[in-house]
PDB file of N, CA and C in Angstrom:
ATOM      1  N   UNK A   1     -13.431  -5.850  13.809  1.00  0.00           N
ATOM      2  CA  UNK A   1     -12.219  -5.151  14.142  1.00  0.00           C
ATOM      3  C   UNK A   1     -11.906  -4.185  13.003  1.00  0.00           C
ATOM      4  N   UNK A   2     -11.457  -2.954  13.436  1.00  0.00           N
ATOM      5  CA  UNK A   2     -11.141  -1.702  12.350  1.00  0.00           C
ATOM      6  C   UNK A   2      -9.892  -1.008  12.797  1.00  0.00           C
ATOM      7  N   UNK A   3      -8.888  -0.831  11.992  1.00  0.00           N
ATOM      8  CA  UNK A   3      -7.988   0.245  12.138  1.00  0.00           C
ATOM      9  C   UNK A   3      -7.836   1.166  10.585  1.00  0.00           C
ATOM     10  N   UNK A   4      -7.048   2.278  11.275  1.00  0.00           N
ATOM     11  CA  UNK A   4      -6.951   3.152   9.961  1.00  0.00           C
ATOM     12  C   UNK A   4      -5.656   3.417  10.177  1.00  0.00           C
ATOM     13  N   UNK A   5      -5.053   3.309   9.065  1.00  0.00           N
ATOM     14  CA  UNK A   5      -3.335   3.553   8.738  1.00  0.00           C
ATOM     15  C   UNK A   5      -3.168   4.972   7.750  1.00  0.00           C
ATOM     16  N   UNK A   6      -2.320   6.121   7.971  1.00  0.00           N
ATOM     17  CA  UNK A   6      -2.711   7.468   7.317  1.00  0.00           C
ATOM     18  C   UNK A   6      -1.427   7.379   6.590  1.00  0.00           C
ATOM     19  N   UNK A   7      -1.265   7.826   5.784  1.00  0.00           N
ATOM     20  CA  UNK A   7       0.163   8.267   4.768  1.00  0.00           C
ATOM     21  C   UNK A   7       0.008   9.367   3.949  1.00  0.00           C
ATOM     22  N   UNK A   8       1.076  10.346   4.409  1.00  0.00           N
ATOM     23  CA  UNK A   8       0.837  11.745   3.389  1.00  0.00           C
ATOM     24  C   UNK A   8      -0.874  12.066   3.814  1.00  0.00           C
ATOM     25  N   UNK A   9      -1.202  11.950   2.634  1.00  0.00           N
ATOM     26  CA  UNK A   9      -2.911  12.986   2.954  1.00  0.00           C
ATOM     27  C   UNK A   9      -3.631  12.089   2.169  1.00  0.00           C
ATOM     28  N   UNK A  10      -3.469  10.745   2.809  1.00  0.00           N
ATOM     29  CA  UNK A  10      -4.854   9.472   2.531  1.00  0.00           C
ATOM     30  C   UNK A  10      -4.593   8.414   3.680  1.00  0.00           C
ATOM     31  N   UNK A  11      -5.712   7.862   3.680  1.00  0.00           N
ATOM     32  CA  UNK A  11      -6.506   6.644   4.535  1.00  0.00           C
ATOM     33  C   UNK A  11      -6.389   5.366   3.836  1.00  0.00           C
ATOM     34  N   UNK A  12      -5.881   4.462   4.660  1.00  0.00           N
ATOM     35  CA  UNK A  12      -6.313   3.112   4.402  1.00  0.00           C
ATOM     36  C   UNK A  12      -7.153   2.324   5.317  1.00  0.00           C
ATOM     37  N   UNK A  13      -8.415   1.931   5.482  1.00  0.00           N
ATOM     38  CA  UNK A  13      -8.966   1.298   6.163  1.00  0.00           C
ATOM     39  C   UNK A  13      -8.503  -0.292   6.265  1.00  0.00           C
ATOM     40  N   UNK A  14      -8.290  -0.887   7.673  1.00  0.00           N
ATOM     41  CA  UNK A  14      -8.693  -2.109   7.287  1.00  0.00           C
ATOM     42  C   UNK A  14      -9.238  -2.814   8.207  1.00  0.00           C
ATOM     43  N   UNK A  15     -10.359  -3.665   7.570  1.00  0.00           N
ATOM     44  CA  UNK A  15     -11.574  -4.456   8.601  1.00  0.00           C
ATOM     45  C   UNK A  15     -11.208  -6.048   8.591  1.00  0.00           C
ATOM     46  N   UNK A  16     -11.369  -6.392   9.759  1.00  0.00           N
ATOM     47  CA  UNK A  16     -11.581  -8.125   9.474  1.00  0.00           C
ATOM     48  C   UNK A  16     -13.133  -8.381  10.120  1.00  0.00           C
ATOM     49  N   UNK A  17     -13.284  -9.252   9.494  1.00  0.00           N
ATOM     50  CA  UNK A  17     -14.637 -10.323   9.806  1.00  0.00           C
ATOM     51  C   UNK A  17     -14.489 -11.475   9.545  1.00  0.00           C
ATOM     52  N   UNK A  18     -14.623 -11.915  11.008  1.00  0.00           N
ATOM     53  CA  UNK A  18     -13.630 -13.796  10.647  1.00  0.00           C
ATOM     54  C   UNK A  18     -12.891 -13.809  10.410  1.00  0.00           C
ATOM     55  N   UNK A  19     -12.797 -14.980   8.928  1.00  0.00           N
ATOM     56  CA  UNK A  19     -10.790 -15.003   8.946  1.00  0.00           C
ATOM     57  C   UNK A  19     -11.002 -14.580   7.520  1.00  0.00           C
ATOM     58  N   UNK A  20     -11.605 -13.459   6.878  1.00  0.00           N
ATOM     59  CA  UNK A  20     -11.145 -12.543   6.195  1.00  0.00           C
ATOM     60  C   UNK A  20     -11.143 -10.990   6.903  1.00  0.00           C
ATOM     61  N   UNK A  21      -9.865 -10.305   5.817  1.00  0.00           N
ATOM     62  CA  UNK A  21      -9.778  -8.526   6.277  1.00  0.00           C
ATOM     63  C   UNK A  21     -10.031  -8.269   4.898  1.00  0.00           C
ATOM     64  N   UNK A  22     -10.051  -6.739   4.774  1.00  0.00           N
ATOM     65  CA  UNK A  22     -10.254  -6.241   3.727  1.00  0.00           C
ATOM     66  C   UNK A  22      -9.297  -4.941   3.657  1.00  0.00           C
ATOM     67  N   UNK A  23      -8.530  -4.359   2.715  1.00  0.00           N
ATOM     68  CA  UNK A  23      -8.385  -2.831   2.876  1.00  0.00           C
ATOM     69  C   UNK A  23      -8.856  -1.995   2.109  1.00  0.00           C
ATOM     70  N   UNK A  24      -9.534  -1.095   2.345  1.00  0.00           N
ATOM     71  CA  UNK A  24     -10.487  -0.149   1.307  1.00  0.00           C
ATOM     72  C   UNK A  24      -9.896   1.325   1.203  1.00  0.00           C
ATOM     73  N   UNK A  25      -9.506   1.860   0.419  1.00  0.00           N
ATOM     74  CA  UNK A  25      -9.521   3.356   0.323  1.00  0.00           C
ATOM     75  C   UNK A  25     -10.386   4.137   1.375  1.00  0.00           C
ATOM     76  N   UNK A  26      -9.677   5.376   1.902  1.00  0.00           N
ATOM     77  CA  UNK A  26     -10.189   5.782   2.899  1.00  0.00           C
ATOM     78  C   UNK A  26     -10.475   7.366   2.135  1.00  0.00           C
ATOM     79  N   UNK A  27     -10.153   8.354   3.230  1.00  0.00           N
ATOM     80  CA  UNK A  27     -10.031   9.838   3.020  1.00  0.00           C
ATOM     81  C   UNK A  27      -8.630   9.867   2.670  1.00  0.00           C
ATOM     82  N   UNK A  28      -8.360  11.479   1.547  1.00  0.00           N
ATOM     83  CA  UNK A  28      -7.829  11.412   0.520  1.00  0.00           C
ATOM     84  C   UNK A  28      -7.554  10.511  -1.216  1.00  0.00           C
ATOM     85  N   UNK A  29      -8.298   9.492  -0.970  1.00  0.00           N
ATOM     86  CA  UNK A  29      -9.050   8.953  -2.219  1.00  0.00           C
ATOM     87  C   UNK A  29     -10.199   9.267  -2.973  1.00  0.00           C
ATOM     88  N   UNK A  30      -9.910   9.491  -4.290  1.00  0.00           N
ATOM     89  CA  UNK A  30     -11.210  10.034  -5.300  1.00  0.00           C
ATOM     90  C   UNK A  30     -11.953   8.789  -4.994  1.00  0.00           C
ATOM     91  N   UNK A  31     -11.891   7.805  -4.670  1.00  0.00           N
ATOM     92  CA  UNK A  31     -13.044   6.711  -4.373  1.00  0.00           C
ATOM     93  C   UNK A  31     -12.983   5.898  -2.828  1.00  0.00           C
ATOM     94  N   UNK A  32     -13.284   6.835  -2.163  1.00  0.00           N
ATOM     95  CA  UNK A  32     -13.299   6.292  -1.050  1.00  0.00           C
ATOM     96  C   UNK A  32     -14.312   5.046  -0.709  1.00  0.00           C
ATOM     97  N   UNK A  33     -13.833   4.300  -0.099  1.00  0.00           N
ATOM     98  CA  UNK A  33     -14.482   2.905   0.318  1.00  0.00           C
ATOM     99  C   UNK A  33     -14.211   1.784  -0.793  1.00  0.00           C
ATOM    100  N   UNK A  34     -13.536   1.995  -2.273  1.00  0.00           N
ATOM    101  CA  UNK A  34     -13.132   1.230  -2.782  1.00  0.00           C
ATOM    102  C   UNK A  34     -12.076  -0.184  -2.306  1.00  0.00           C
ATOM    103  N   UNK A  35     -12.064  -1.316  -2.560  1.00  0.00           N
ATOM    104  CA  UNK A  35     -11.377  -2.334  -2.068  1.00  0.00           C
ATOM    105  C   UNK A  35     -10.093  -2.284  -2.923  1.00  0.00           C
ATOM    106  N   UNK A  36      -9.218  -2.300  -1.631  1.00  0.00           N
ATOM    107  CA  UNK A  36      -7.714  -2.412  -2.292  1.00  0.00           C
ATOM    108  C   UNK A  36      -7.179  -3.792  -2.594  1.00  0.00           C
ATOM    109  N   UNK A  37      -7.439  -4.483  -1.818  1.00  0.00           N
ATOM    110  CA  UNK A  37      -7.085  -5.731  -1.206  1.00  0.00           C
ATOM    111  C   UNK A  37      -7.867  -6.283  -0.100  1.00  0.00           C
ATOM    112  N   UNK A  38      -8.061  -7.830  -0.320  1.00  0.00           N
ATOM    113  CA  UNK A  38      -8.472  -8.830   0.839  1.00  0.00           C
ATOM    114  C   UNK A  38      -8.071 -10.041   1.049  1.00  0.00           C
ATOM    115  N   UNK A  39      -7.979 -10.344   1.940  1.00  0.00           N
ATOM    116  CA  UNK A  39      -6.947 -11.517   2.503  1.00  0.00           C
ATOM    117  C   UNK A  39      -7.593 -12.486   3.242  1.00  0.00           C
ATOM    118  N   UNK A  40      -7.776 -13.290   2.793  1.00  0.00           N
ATOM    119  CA  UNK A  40      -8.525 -14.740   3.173  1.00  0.00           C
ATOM    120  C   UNK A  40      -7.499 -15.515   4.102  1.00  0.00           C
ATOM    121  N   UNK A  41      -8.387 -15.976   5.132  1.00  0.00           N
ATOM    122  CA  UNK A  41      -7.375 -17.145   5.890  1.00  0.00           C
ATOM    123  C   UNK A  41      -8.135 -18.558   5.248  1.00  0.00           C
ATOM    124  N   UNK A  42      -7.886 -19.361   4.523  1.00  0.00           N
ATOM    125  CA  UNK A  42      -8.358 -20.754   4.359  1.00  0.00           C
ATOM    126  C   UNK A  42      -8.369 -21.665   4.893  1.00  0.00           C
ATOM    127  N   UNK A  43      -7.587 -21.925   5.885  1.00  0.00           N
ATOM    128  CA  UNK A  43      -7.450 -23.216   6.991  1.00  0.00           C
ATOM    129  C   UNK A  43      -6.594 -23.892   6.284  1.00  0.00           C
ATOM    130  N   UNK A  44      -5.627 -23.521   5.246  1.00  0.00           N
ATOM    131  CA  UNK A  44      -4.321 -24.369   4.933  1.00  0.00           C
ATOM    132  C   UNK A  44      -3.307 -23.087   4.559  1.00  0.00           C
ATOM    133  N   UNK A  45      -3.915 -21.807   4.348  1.00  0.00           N
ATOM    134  CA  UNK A  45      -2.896 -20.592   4.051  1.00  0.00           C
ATOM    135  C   UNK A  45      -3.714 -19.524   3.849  1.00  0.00           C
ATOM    136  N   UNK A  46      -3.280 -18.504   3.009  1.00  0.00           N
ATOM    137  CA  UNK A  46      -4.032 -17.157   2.881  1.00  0.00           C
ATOM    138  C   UNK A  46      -4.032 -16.885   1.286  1.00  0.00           C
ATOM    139  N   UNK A  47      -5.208 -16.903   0.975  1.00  0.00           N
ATOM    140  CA  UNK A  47      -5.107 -15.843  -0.735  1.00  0.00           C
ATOM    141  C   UNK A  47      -5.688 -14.786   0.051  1.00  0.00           C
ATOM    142  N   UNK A  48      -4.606 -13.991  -0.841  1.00  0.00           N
ATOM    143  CA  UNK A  48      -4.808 -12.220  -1.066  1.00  0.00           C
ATOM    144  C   UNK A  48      -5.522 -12.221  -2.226  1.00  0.00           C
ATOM    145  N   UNK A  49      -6.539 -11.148  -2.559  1.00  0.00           N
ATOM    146  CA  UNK A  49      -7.000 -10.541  -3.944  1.00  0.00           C
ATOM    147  C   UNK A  49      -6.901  -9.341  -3.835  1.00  0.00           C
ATOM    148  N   UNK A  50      -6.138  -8.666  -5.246  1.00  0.00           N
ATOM    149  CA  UNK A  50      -6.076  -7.619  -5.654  1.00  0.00           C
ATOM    150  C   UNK A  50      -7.578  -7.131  -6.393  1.00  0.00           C
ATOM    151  N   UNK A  51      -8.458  -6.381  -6.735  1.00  0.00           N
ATOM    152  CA  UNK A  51      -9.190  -6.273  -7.309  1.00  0.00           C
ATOM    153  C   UNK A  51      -8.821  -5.454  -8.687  1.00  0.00           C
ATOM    154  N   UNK A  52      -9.011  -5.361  -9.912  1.00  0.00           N
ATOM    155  CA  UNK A  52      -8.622  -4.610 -10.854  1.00  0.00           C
ATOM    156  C   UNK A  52      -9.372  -3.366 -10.925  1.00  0.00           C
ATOM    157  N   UNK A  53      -9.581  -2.399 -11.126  1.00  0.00           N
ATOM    158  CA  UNK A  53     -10.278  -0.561 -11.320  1.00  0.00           C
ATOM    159  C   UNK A  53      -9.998  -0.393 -12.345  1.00  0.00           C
ATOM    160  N   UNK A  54      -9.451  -1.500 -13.476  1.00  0.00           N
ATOM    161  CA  UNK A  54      -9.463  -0.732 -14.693  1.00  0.00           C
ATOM    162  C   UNK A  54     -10.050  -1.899 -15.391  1.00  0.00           C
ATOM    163  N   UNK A  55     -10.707  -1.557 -16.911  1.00  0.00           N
ATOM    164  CA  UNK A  55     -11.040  -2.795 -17.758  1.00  0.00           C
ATOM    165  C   UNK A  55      -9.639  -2.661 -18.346  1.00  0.00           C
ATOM    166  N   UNK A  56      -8.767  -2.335 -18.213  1.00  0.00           N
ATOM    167  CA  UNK A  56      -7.236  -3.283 -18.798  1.00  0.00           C
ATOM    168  C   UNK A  56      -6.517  -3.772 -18.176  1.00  0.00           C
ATOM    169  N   UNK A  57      -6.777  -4.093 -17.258  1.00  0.00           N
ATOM    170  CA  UNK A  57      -6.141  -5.234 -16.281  1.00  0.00           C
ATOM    171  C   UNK A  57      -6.601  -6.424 -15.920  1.00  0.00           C
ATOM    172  N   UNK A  58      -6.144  -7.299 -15.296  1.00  0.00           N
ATOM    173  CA  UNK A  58      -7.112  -8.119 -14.648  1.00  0.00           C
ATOM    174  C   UNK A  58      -7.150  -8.428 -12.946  1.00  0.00           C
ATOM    175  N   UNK A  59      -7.669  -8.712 -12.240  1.00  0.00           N
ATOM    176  CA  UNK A  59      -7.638  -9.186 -10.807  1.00  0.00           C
ATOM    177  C   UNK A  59      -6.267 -10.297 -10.584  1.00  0.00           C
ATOM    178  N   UNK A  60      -5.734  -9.510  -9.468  1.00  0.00           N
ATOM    179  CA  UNK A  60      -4.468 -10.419  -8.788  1.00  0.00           C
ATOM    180  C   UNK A  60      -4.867 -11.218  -8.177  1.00  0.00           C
ATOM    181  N   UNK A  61      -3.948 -12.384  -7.949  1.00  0.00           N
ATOM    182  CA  UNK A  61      -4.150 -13.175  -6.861  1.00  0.00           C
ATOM    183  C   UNK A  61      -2.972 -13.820  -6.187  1.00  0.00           C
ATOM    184  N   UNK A  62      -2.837 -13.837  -4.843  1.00  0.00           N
ATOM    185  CA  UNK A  62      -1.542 -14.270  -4.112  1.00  0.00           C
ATOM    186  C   UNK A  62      -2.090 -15.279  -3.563  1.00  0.00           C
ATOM    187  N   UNK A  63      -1.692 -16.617  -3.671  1.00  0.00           N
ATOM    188  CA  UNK A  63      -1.710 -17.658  -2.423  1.00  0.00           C
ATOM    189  C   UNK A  63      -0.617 -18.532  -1.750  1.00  0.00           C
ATOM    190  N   UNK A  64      -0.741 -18.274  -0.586  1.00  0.00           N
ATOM    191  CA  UNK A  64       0.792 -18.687   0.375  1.00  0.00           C
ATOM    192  C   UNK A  64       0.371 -19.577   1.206  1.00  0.00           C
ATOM    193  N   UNK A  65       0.726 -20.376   1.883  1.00  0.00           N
ATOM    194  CA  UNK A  65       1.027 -21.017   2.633  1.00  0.00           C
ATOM    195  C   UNK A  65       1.282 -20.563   4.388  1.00  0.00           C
ATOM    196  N   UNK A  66       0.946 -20.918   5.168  1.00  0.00           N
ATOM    197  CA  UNK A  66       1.485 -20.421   6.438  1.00  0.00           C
ATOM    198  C   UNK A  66       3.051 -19.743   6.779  1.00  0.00           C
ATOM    199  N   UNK A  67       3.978 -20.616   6.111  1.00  0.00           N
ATOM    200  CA  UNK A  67       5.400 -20.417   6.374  1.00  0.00           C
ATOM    201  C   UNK A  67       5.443 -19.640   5.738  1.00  0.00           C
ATOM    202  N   UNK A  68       5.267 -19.591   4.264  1.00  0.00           N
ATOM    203  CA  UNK A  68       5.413 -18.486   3.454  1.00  0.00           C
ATOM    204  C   UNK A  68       5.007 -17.153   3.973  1.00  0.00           C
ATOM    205  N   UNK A  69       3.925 -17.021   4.230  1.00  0.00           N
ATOM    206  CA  UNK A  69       3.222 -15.486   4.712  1.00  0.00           C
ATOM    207  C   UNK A  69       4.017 -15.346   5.939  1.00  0.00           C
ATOM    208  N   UNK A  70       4.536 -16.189   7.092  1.00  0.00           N
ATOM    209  CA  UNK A  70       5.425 -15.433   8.032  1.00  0.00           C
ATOM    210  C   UNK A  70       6.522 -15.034   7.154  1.00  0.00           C
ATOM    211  N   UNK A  71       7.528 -15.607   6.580  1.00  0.00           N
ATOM    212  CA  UNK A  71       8.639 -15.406   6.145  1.00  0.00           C
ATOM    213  C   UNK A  71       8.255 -14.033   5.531  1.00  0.00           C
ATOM    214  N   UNK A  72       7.507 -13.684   4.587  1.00  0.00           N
ATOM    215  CA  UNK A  72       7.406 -12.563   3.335  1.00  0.00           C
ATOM    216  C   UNK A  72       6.875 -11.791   4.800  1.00  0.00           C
ATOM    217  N   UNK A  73       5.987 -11.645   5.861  1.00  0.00           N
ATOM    218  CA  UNK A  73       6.141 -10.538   7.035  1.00  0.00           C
ATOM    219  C   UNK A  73       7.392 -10.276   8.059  1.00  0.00           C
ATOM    220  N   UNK A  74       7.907 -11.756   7.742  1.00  0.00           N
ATOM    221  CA  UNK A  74       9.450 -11.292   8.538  1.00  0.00           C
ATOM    222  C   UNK A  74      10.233  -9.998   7.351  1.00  0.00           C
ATOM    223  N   UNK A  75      10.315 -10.645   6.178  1.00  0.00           N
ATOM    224  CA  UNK A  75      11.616 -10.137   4.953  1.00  0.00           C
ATOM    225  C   UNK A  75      10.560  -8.371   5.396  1.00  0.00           C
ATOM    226  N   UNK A  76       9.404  -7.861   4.986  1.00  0.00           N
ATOM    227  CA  UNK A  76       8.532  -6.837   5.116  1.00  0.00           C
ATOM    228  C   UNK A  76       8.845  -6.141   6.340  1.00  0.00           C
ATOM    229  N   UNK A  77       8.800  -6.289   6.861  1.00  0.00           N
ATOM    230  CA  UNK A  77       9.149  -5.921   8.394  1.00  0.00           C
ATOM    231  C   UNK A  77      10.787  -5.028   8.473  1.00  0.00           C
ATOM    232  N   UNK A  78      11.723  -5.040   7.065  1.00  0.00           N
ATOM    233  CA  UNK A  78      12.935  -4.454   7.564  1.00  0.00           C
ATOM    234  C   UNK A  78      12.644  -3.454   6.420  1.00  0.00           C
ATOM    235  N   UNK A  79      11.693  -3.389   6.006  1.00  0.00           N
ATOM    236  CA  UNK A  79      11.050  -2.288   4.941  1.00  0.00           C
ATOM    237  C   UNK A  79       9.996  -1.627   5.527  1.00  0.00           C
ATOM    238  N   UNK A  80       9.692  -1.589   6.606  1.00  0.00           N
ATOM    239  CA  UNK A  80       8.456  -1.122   7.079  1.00  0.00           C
ATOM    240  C   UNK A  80       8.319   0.563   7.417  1.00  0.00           C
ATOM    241  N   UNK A  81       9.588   1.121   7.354  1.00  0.00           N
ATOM    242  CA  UNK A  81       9.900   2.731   7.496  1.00  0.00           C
ATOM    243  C   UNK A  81       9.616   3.329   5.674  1.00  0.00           C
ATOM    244  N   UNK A  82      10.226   2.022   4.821  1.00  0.00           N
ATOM    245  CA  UNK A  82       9.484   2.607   3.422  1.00  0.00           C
ATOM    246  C   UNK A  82       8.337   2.773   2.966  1.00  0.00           C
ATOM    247  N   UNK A  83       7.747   1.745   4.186  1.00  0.00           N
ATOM    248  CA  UNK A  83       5.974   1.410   4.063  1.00  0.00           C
ATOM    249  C   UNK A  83       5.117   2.127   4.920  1.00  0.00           C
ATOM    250  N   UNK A  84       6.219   2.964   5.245  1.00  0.00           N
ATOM    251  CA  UNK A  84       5.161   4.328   5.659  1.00  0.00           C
ATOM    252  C   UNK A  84       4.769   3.777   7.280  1.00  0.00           C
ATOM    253  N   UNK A  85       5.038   2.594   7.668  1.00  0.00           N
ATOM    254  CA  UNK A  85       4.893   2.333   9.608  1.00  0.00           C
ATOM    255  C   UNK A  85       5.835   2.899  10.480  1.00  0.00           C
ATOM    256  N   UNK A  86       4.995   3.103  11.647  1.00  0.00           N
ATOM    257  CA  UNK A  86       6.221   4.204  12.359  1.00  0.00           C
ATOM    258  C   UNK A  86       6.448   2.695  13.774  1.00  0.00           C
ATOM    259  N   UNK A  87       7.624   3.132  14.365  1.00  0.00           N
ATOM    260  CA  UNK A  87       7.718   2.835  15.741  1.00  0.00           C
ATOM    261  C   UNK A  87       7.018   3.115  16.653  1.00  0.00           C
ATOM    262  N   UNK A  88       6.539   2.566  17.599  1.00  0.00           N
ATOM    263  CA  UNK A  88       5.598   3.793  18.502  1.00  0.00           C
ATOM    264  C   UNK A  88       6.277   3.049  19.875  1.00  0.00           C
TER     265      UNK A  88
END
């Protein structure tokens, strides 16, 4: 499964395979196909990984719980006109 989400004058790809997705830099990125983020389903919740692009950082990591990840897409969801999603 693939969709592409556009904002201003760049691409975000994002793929799932199984019960991981991925989002990669699209068009309008100096590194296109780079990984932004991926989101694991585990069979008890979801880690997200951030990947780091710099050697002064380090790699993120989010892990939630089922309830948790609805709740933080419910609270997301009344921000979603800041996040660049339209109504359709």
């Amino acid at each position: 499964m693939k969709a592409i989400y556009k904002s201003d004058n760049t691409e975000q790809v994002v793929y799932r395979l199984g019960e991981t997705a991925s989002v990669r830099a699209g068009s309008g990125y100096s590194r296109p196909g780079n990984l932004h983020c991926s989101v694991e389903n585990t069979g008890n919740g979801y880690i997200a990984y951030f990947p780091s692009h710099s050697s002064t950082t380090q790699d993120y990591y989010v892990c939630l719980d089922y309830a948790q990840v609805r709740d933080l897409v419910l609270g997301l969801s009344m921000f979603k006109e800041e996040l660049g999603f339209k109504d359709e």
